[in-house]
Protein backbone atom coordinates (compact mmCIF):
# COMPACT_ATOMS: atom_id res chain seq x y z
CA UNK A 1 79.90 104.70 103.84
CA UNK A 2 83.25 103.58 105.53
CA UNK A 3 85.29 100.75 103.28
CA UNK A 4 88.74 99.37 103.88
CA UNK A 5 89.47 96.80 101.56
CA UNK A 6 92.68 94.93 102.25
CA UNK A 7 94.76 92.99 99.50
CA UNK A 8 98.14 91.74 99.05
CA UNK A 9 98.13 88.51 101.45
CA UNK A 10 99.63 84.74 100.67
CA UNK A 11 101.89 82.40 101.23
CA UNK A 12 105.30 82.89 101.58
CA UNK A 13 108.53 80.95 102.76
CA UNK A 14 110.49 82.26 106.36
CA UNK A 15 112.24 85.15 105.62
CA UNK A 16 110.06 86.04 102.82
CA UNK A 17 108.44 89.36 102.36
CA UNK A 18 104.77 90.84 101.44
CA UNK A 19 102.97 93.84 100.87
CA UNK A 20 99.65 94.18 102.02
CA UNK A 21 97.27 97.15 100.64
CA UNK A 22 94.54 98.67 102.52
CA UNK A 23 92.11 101.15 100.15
CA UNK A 24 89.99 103.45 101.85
CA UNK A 25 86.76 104.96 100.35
CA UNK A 26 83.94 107.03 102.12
CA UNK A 27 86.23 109.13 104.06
CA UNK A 28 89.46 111.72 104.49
CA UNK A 29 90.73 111.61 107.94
CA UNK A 30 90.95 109.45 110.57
CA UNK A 31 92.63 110.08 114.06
CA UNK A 32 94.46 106.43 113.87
CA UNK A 33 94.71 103.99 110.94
CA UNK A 34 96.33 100.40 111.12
CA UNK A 35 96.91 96.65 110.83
CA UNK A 36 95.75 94.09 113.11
CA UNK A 37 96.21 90.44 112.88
CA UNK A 38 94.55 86.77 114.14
CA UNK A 39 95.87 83.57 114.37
CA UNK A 40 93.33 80.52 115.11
CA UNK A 41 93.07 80.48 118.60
CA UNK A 42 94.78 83.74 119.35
CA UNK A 43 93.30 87.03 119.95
CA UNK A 44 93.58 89.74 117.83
CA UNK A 45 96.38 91.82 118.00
CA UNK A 46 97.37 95.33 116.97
CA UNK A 47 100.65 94.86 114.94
CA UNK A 48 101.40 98.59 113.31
CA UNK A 49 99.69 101.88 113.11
CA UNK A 50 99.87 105.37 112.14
CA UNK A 51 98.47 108.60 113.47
CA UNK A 52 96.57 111.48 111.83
CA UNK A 53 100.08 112.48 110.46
CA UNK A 54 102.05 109.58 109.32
CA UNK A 55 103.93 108.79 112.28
CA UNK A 56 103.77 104.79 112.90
CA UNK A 57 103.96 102.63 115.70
CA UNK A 58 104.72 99.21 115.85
CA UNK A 59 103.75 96.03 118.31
CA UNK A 60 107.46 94.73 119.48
CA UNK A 61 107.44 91.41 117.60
CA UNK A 62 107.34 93.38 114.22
CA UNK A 63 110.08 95.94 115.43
CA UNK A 64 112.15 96.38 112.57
CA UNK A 65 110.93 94.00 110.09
CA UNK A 66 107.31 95.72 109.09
CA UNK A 67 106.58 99.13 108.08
CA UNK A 68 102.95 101.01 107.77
CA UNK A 69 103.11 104.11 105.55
CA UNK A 70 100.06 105.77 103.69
CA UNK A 71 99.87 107.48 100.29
CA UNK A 72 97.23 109.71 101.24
CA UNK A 73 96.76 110.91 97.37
CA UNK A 74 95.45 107.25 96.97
CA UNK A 75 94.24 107.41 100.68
CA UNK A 76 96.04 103.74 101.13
CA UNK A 77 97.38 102.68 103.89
CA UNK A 78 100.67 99.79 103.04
CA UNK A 79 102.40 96.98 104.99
CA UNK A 80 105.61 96.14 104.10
CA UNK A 81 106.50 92.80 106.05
CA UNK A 82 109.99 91.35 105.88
CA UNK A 83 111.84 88.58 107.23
CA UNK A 84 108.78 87.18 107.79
CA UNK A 85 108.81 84.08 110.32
CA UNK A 86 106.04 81.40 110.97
CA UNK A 87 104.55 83.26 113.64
CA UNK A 88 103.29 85.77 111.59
CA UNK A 89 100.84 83.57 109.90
CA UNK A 90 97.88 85.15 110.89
CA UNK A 91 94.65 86.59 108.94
CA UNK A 92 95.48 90.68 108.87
CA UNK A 93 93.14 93.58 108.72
CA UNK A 94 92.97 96.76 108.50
CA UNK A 95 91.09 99.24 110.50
CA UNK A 96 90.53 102.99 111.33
CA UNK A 97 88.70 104.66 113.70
CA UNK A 98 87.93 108.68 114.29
CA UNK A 99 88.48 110.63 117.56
CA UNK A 100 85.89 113.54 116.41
CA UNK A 101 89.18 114.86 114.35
CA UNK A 102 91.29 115.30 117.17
CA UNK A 103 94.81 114.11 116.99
CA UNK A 104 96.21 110.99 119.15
CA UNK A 105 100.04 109.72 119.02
CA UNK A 106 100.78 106.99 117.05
CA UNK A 107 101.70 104.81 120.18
CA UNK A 108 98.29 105.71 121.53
CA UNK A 109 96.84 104.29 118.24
CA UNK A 110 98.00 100.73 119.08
CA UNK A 111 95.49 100.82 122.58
CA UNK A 112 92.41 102.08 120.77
CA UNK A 113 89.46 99.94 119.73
CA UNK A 114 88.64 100.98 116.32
CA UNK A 115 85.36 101.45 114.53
CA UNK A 116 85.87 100.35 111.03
CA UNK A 117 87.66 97.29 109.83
CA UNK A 118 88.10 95.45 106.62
CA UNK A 119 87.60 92.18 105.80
CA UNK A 120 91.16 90.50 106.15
CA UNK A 121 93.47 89.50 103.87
CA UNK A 122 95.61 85.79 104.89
CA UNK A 123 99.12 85.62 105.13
CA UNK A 124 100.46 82.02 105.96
CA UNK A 125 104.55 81.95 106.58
CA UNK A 126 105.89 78.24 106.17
CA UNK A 127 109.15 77.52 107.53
């Protein structure tokens, strides 16, 4: 059985930083891993991913501030937000899906729906 359970969220003043944590259990590979995020009344977006080998993507609002890496000893996937601003308040998750073991480029990974997601962790930015 698939888990991803996310921790690390809270509250934090603009420019601020967090890490958020995403432990996976009940498998070893997935094609795409990542970090999506909702704000009331917003859809969710896709904010920064990896593929099958490490290599990240990122949504343009993040650009530069956030990086997704995983320790794959610990098979945990890591968000490193900085200069955070207001508009990042959102709830953040963290999700993974398999393409039957194939492959797919990180910037692919940020199009994909994905099949298993964890239950969200909050981050609220106050300015």
């Amino acid at each position: 059985q698939v888990q991803l359970v996310e921790s690390g969220g809270g509250s934090v003043q603009a420019g601020g930083s967090l890490r958020l944590s995403c432990a996976a259990s009940g498998y070893t590979y997935s094609s795409c891993m990542g970090w999506f995020r909702q704000a009331p009344g917003n859809e969710r977006e896709a904010v920064a991913v990896i593929d099958s080998v490490g290599d990240p993507s990122y949504t343009d609002s993040v650009k530069g501030r956030f990086t997704t890496f995983k320790d794959n000893a610990k098979n945990t996937l890591y968000l490193e937000m900085n200069s955070l601003k207001p508009e990042d308040t959102a709830m953040y998750y963290c999700a993974a899906v398999d393409f039957d073991g194939r492959w797919v480029p990180a910037a692919r990974c940020l199009l994909y729906e994905y099949t298993y997601w964890g239950q969200g962790t909050q981050v609220t930015v106050s300015s």
